[in-house]
C-alpha atoms as a PDB file:
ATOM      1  CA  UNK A   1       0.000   0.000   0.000  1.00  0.00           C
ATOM      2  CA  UNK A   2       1.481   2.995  -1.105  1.00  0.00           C
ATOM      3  CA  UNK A   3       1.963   6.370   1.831  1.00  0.00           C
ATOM      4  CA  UNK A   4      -0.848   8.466  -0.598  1.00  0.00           C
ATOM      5  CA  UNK A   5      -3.910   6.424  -0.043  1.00  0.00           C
ATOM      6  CA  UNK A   6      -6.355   8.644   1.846  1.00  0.00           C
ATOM      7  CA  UNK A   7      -9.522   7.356   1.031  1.00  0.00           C
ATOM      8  CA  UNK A   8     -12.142   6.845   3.533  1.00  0.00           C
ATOM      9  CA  UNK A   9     -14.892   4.032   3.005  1.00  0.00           C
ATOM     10  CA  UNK A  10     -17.307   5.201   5.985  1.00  0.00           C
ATOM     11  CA  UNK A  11     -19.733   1.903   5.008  1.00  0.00           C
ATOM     12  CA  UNK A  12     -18.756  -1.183   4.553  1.00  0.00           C
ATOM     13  CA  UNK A  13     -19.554  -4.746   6.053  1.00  0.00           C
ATOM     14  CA  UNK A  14     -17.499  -8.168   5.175  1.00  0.00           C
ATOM     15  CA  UNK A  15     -19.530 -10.598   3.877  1.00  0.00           C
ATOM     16  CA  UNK A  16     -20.364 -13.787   5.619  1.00  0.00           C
ATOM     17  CA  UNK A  17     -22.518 -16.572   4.850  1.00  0.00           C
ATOM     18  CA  UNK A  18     -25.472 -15.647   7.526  1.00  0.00           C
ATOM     19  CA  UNK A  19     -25.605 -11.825   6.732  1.00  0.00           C
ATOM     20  CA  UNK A  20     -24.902 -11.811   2.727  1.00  0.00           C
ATOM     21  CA  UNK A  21     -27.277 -14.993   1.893  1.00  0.00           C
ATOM     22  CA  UNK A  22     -29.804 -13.559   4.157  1.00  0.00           C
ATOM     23  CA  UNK A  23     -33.277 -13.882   1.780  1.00  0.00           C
ATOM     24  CA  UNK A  24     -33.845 -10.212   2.459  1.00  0.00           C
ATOM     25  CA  UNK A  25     -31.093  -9.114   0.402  1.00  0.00           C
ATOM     26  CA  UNK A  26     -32.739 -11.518  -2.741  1.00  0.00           C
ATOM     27  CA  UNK A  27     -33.665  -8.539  -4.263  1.00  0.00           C
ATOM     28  CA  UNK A  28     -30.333  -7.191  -3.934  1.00  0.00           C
ATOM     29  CA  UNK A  29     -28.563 -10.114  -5.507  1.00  0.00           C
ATOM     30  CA  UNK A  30     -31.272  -9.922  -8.646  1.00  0.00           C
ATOM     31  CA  UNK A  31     -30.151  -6.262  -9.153  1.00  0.00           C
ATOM     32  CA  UNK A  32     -26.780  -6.789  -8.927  1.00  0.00           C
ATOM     33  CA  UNK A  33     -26.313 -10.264 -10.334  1.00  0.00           C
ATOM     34  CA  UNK A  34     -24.899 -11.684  -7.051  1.00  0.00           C
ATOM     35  CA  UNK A  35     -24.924 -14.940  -6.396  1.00  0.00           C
ATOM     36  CA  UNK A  36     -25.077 -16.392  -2.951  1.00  0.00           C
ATOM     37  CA  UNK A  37     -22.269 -17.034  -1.280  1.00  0.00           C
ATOM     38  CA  UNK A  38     -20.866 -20.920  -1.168  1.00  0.00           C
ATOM     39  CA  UNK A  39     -18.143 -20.686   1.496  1.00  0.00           C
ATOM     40  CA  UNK A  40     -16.774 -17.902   3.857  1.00  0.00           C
ATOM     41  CA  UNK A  41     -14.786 -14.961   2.275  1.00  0.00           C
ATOM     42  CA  UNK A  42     -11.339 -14.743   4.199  1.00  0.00           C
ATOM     43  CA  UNK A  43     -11.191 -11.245   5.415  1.00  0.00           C
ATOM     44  CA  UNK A  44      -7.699 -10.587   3.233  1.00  0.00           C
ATOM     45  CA  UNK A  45     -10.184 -10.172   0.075  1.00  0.00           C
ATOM     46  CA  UNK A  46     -11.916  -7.452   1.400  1.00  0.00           C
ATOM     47  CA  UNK A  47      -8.719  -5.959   2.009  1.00  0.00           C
ATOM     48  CA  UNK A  48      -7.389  -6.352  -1.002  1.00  0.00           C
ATOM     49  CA  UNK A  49     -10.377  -4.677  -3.034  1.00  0.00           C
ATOM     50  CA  UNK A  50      -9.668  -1.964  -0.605  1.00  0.00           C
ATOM     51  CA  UNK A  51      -6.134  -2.065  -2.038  1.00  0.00           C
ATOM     52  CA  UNK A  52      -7.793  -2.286  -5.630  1.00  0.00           C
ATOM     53  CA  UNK A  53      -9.301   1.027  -4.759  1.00  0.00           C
ATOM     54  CA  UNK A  54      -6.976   2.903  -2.742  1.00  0.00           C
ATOM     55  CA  UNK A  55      -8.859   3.089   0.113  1.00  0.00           C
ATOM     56  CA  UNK A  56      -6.944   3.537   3.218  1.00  0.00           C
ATOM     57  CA  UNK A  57      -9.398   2.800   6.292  1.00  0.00           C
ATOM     58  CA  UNK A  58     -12.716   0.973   6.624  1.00  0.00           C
ATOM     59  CA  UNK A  59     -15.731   2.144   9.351  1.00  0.00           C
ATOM     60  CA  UNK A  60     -16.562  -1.823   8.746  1.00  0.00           C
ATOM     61  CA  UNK A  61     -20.242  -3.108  10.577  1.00  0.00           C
ATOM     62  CA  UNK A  62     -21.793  -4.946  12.988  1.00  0.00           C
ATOM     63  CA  UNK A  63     -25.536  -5.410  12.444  1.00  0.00           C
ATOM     64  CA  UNK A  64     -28.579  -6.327  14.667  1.00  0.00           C
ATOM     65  CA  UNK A  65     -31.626  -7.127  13.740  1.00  0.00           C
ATOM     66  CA  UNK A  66     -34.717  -8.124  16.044  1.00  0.00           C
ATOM     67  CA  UNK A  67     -34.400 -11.648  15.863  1.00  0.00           C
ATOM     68  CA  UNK A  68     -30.643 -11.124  16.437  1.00  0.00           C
ATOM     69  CA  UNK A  69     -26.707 -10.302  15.492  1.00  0.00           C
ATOM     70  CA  UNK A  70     -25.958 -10.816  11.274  1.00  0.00           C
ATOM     71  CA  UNK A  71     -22.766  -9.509  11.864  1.00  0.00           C
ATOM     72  CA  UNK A  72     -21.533  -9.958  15.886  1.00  0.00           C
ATOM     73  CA  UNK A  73     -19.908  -6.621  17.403  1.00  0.00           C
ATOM     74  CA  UNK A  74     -17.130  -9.750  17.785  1.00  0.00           C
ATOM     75  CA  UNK A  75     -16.835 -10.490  14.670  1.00  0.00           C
ATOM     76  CA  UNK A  76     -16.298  -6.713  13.744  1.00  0.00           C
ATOM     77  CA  UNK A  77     -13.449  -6.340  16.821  1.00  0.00           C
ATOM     78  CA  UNK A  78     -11.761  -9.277  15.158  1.00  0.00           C
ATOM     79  CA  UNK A  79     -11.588  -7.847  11.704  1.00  0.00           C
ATOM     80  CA  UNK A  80      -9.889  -5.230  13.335  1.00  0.00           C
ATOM     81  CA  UNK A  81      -7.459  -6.632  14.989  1.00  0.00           C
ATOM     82  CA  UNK A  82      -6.598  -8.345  12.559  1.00  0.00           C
ATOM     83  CA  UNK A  83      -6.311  -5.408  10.293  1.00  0.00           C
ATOM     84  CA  UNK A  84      -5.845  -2.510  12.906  1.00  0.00           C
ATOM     85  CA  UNK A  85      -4.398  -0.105  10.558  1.00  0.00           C
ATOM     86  CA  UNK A  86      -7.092  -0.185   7.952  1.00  0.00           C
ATOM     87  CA  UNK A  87     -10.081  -1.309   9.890  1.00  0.00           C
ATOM     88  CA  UNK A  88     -12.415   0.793  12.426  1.00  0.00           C
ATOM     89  CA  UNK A  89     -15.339  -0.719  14.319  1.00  0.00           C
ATOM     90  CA  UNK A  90     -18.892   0.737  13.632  1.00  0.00           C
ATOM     91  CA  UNK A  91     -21.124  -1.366  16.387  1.00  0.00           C
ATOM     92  CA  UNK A  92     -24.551  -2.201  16.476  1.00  0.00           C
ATOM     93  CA  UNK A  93     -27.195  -3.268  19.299  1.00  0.00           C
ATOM     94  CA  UNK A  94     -30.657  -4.916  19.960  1.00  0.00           C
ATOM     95  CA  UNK A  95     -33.008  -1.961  20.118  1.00  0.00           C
ATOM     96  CA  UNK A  96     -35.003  -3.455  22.905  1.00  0.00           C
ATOM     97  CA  UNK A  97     -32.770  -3.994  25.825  1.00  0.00           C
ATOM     98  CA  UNK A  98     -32.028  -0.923  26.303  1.00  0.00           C
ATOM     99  CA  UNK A  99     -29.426  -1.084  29.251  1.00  0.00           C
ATOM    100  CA  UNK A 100     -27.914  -4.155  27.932  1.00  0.00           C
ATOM    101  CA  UNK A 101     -27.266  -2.181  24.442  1.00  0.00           C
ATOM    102  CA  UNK A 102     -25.645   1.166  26.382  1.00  0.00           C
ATOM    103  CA  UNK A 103     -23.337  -1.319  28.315  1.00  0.00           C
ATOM    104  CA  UNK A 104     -22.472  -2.977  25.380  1.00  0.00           C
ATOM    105  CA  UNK A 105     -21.627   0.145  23.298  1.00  0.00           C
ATOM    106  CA  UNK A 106     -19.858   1.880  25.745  1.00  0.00           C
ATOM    107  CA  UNK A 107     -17.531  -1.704  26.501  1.00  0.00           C
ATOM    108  CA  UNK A 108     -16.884  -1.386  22.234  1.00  0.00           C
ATOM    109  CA  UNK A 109     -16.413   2.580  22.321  1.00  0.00           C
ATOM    110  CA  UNK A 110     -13.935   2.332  25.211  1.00  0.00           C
ATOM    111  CA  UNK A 111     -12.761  -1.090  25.359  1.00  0.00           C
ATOM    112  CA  UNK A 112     -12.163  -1.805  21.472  1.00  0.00           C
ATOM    113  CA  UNK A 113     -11.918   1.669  20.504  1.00  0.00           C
ATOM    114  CA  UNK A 114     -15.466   1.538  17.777  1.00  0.00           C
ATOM    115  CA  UNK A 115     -15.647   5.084  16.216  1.00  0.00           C
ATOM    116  CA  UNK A 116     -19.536   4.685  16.060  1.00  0.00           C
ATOM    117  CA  UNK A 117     -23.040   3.361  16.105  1.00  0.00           C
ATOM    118  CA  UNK A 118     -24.883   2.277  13.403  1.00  0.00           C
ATOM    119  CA  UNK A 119     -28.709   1.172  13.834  1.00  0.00           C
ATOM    120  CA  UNK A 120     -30.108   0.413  10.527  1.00  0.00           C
ATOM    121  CA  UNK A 121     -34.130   1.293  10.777  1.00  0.00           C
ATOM    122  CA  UNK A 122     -35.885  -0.763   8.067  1.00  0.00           C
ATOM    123  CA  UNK A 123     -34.484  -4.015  10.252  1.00  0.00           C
ATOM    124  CA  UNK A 124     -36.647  -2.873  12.736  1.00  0.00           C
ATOM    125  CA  UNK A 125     -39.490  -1.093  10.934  1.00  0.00           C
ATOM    126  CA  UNK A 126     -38.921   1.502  13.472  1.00  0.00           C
ATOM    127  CA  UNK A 127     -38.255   5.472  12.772  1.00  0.00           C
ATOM    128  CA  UNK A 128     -35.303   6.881  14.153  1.00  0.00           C
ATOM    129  CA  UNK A 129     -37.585   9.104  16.226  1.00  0.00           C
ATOM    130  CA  UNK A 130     -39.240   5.481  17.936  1.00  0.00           C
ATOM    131  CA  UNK A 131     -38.465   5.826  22.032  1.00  0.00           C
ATOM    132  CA  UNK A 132     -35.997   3.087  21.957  1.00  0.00           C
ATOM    133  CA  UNK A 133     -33.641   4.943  20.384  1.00  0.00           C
ATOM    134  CA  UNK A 134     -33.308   7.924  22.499  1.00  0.00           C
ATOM    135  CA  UNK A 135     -31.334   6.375  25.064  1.00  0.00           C
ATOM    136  CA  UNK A 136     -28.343   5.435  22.813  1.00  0.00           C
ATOM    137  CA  UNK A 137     -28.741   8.660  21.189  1.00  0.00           C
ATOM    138  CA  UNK A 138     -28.074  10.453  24.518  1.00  0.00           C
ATOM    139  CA  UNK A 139     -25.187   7.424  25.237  1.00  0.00           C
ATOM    140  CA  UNK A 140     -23.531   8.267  21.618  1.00  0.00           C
ATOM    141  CA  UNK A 141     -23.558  12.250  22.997  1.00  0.00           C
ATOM    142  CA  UNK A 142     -21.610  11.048  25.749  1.00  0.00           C
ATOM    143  CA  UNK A 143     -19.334   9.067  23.806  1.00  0.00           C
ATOM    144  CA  UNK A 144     -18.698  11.310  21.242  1.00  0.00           C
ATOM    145  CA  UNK A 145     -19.414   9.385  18.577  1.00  0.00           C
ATOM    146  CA  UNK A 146     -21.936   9.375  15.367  1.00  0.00           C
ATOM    147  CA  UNK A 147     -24.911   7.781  14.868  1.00  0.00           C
ATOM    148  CA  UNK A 148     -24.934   6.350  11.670  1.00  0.00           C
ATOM    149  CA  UNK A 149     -28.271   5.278  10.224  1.00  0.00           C
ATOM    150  CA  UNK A 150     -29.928   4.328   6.485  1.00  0.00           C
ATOM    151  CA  UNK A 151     -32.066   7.224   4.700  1.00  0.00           C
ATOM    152  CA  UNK A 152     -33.915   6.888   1.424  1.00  0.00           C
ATOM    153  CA  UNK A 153     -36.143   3.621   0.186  1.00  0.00           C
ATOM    154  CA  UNK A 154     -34.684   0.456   0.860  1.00  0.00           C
ATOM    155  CA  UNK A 155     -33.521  -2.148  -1.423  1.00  0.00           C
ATOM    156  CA  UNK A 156     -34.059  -4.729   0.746  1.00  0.00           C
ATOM    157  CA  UNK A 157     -37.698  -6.500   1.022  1.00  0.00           C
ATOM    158  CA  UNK A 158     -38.308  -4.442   3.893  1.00  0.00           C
ATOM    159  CA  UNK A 159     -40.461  -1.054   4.669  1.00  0.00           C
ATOM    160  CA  UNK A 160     -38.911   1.814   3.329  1.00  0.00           C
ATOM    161  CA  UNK A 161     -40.813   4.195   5.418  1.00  0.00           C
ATOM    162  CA  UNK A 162     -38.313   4.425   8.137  1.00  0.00           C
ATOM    163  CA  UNK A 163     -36.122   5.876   5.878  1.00  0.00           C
ATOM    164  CA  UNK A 164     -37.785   9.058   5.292  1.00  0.00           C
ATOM    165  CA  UNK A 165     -35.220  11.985   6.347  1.00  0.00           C
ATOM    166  CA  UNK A 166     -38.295  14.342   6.588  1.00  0.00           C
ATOM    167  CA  UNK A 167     -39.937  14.195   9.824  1.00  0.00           C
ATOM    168  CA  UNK A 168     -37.482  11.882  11.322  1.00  0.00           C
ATOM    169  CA  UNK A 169     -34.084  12.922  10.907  1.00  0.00           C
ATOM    170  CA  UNK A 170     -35.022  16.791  11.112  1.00  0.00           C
ATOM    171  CA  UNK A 171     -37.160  15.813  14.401  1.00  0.00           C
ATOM    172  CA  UNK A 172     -34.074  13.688  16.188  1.00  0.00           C
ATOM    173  CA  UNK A 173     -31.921  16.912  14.822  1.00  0.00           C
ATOM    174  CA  UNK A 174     -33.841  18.922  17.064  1.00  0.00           C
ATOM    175  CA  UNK A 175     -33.705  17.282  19.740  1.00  0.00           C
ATOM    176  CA  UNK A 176     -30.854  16.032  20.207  1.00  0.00           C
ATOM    177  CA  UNK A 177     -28.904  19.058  18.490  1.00  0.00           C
ATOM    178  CA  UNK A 178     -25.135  17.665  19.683  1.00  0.00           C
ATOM    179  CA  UNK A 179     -25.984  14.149  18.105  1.00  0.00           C
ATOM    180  CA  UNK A 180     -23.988  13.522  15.386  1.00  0.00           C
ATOM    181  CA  UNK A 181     -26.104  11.846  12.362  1.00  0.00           C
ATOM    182  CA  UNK A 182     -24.521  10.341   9.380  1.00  0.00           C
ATOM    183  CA  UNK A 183     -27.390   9.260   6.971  1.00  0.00           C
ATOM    184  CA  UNK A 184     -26.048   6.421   4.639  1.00  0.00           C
ATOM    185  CA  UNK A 185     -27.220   5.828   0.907  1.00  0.00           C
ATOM    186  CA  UNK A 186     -28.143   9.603  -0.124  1.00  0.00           C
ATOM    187  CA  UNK A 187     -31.455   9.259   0.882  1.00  0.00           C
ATOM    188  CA  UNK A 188     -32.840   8.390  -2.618  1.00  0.00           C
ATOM    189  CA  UNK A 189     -35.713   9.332  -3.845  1.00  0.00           C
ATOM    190  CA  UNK A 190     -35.965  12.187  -0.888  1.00  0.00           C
ATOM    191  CA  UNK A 191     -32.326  13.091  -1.317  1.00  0.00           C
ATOM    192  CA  UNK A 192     -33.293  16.896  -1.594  1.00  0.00           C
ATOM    193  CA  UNK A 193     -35.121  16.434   1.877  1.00  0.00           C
ATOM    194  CA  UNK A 194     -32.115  14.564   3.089  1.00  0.00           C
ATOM    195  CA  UNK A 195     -29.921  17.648   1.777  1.00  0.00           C
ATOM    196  CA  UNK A 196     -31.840  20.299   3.039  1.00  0.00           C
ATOM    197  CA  UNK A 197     -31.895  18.444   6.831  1.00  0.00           C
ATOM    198  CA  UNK A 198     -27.963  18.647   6.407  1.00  0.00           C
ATOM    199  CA  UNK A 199     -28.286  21.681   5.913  1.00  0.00           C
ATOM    200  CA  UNK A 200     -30.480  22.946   8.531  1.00  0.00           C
ATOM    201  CA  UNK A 201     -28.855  21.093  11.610  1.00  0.00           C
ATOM    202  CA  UNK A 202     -25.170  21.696  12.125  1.00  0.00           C
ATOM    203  CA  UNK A 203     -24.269  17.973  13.045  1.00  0.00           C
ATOM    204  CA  UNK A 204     -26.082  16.306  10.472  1.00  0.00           C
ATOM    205  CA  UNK A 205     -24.455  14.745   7.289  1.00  0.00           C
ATOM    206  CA  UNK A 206     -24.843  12.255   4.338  1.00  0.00           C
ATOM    207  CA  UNK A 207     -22.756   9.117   3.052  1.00  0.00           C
ATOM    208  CA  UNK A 208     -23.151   8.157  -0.791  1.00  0.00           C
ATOM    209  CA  UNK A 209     -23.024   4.443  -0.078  1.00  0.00           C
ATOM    210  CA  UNK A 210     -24.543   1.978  -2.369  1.00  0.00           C
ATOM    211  CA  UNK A 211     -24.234   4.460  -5.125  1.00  0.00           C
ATOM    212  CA  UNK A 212     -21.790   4.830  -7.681  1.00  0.00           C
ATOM    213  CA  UNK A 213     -20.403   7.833  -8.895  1.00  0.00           C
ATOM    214  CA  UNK A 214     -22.218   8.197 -11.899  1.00  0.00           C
ATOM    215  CA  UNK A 215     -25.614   7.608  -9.957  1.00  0.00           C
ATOM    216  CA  UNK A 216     -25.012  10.516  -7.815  1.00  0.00           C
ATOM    217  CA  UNK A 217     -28.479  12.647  -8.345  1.00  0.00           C
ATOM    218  CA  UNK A 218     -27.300  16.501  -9.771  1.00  0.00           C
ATOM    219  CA  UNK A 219     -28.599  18.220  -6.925  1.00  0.00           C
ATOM    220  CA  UNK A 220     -26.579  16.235  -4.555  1.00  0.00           C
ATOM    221  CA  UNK A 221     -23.447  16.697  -6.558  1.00  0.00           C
ATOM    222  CA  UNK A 222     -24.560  20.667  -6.661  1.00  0.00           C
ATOM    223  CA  UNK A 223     -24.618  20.323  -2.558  1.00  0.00           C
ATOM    224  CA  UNK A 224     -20.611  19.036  -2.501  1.00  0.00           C
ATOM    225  CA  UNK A 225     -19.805  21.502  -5.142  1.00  0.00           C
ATOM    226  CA  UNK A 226     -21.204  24.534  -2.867  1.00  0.00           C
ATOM    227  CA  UNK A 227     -22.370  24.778   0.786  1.00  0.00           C
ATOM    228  CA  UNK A 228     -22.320  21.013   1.348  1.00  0.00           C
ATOM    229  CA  UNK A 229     -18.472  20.502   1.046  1.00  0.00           C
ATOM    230  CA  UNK A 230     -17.694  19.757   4.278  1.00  0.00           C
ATOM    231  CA  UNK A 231     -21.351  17.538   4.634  1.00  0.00           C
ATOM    232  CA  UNK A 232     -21.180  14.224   1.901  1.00  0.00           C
ATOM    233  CA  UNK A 233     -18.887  11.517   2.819  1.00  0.00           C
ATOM    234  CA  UNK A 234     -17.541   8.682   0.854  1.00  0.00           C
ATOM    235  CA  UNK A 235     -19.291   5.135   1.475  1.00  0.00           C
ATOM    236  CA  UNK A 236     -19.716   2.006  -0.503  1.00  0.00           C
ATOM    237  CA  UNK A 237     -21.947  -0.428   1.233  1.00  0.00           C
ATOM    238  CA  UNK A 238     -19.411  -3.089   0.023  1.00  0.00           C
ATOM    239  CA  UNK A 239     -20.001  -6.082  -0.396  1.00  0.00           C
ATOM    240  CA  UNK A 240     -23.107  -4.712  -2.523  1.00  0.00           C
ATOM    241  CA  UNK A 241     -20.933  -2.891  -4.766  1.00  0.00           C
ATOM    242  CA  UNK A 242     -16.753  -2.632  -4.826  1.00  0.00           C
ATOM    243  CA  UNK A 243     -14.690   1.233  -3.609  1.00  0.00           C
ATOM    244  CA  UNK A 244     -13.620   0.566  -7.790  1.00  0.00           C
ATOM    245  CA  UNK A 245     -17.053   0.617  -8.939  1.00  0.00           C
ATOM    246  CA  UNK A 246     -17.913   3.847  -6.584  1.00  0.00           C
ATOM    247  CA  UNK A 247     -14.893   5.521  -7.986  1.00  0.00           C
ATOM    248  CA  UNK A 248     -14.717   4.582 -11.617  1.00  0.00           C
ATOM    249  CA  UNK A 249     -16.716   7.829 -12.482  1.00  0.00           C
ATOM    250  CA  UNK A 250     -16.078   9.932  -9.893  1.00  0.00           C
ATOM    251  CA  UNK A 251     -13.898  12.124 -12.718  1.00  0.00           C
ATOM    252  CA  UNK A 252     -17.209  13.078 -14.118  1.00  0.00           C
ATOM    253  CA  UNK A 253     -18.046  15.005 -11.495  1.00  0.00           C
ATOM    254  CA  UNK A 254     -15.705  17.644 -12.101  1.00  0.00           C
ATOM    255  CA  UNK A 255     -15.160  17.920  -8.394  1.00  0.00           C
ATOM    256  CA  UNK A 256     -11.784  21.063  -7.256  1.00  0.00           C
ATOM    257  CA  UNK A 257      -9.310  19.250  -5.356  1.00  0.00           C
ATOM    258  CA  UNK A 258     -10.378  20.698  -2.279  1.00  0.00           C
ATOM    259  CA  UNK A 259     -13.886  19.149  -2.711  1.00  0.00           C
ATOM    260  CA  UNK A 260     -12.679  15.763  -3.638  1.00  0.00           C
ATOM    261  CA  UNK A 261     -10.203  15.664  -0.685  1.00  0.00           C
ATOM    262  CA  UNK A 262     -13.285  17.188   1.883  1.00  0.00           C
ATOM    263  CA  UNK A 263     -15.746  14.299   0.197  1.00  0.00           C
ATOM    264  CA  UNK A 264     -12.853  11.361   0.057  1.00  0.00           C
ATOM    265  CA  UNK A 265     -11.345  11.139   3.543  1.00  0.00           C
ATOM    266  CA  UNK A 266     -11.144  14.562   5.292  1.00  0.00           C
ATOM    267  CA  UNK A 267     -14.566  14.885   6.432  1.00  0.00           C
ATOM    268  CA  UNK A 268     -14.655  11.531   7.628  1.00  0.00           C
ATOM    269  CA  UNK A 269     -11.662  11.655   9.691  1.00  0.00           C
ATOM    270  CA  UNK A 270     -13.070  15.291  11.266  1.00  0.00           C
ATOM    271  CA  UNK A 271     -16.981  13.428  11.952  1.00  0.00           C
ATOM    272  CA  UNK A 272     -15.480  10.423  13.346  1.00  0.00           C
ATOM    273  CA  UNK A 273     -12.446  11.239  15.576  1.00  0.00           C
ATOM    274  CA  UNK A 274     -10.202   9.716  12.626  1.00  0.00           C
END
């Protein structure tokens, strides 16, 4: 790995068996052409497609889910260890057990050094404004770290409504107005709501996982260009699609240096203690 890889992949999970050949993400795999996975992925393949790419770090996921862990906060704090120097820990918790999920994030924040939480909503079918999420919201205050979440429809055979950035993002915004929010996926097809909650509340931002560079819509790539510089983050939502197919455009978008660096890695490294 050469000393000029920056990049910052602020979503990304590795794929196992249990979370990638889950039947929710059948949709997924007929979009993409995936096929289900026959046998575990060693975790030196994700790292080299990060090498592919020239991505320096991963924010790489746990996820929870009601009827339990896809991807155990263990697993996660093994991948980086492993990989300590590439890999950060983004955790994730069971919504309702409340205590037992502030214990356990503040054990990952402290103990294994995680750089955030990431709930994703449509698992649950529950808004980020729901009463179950308040607590960690106030625990991720005290922490200092984000909470990341999923805005826009979902590809996933699951409700998209939870994804809606307008009332729920703007309402946990107010609220909570030293909460750090990362909203992942652009927030498609209500990325102009998602971009004017950005703009409204100071700690509020967007990741462009899942898309590609060439899928960005205009007015998002307007926001980076202008007053949302220091806002849009770089994400893949790997495995669903590669850091080299997220980049392979990203030319096109006739971004200055300054905004490329801000979008690539620098705001990333400011919103997550990097």
């Amino acid at each position: 790995m050469s000393a000029d890889f920056k990049i910052i992949d602020v979503w990304m999970q590795h794929p196992t068996m249990l979370f990638s050949n889950h039947r929710m993400f059948d949709s997924l795999r007929r979009w993409t052409g995936q096929a289900k996975l026959t046998a575990e992925i060693p975790l030196d393949f994700t790292i080299g497609l990060m090498d592919q790419a020239q991505v320096a770090r991963g924010l790489i996921c746990a996820w929870w889910s009601p009827a339990g862990p896809l991807i155990t906060n263990e697993e996660v704090a093994s991948y980086v260890k492993q990989y300590p120097n590439r890999l950060s820990g983004v955790a994730s918790v069971d919504l309702y057990r409340p205590m037992e999920a502030i214990r356990e994030l503040r054990r990952l924040v402290k103990g294994q050094g995680f750089k955030a939480l990431r709930m994703v909503q449509w698992l649950w079918n529950l808004p980020p404004t729901d009463r179950r999420y308040y607590p960690l919201y106030a625990e991720c205050i005290e922490l200092g770290i984000p909470f990341c979440c999923q805005v826009g429809h979902t590809g996933p055979l699951c409700p998209s409504e939870p994804g809606r950035p307008i009332p729920y993002i703007d309402e946990v915004a107010i609220e909570f107005p030293e909460l750090k929010i990362v909203g992942g996926h652009i927030g498609y097809p209500w990325t102009t709501e998602m971009i004017a909650v950005a703009t409204k509340h100071e700690n509020v931002y967007i990741d462009t996982s899942a898309y590609v560079a060439k899928r960005f819509p205009p007015e998002l790539v307007n926001y980076m260009k202008k007053n949302g510089s220091k806002k849009v983050m770089f994400g893949t939502n790997y495995p669903m699609v590669t850091a080299a197919m997220c980049l392979k455009d990203l030319d096109s978008l006739q971004l200055t240096d300054e905004v490329r660096k801000l979008f690539l890695y620098e705001n990333a490294q400011r919103v997550f203690g990097l």
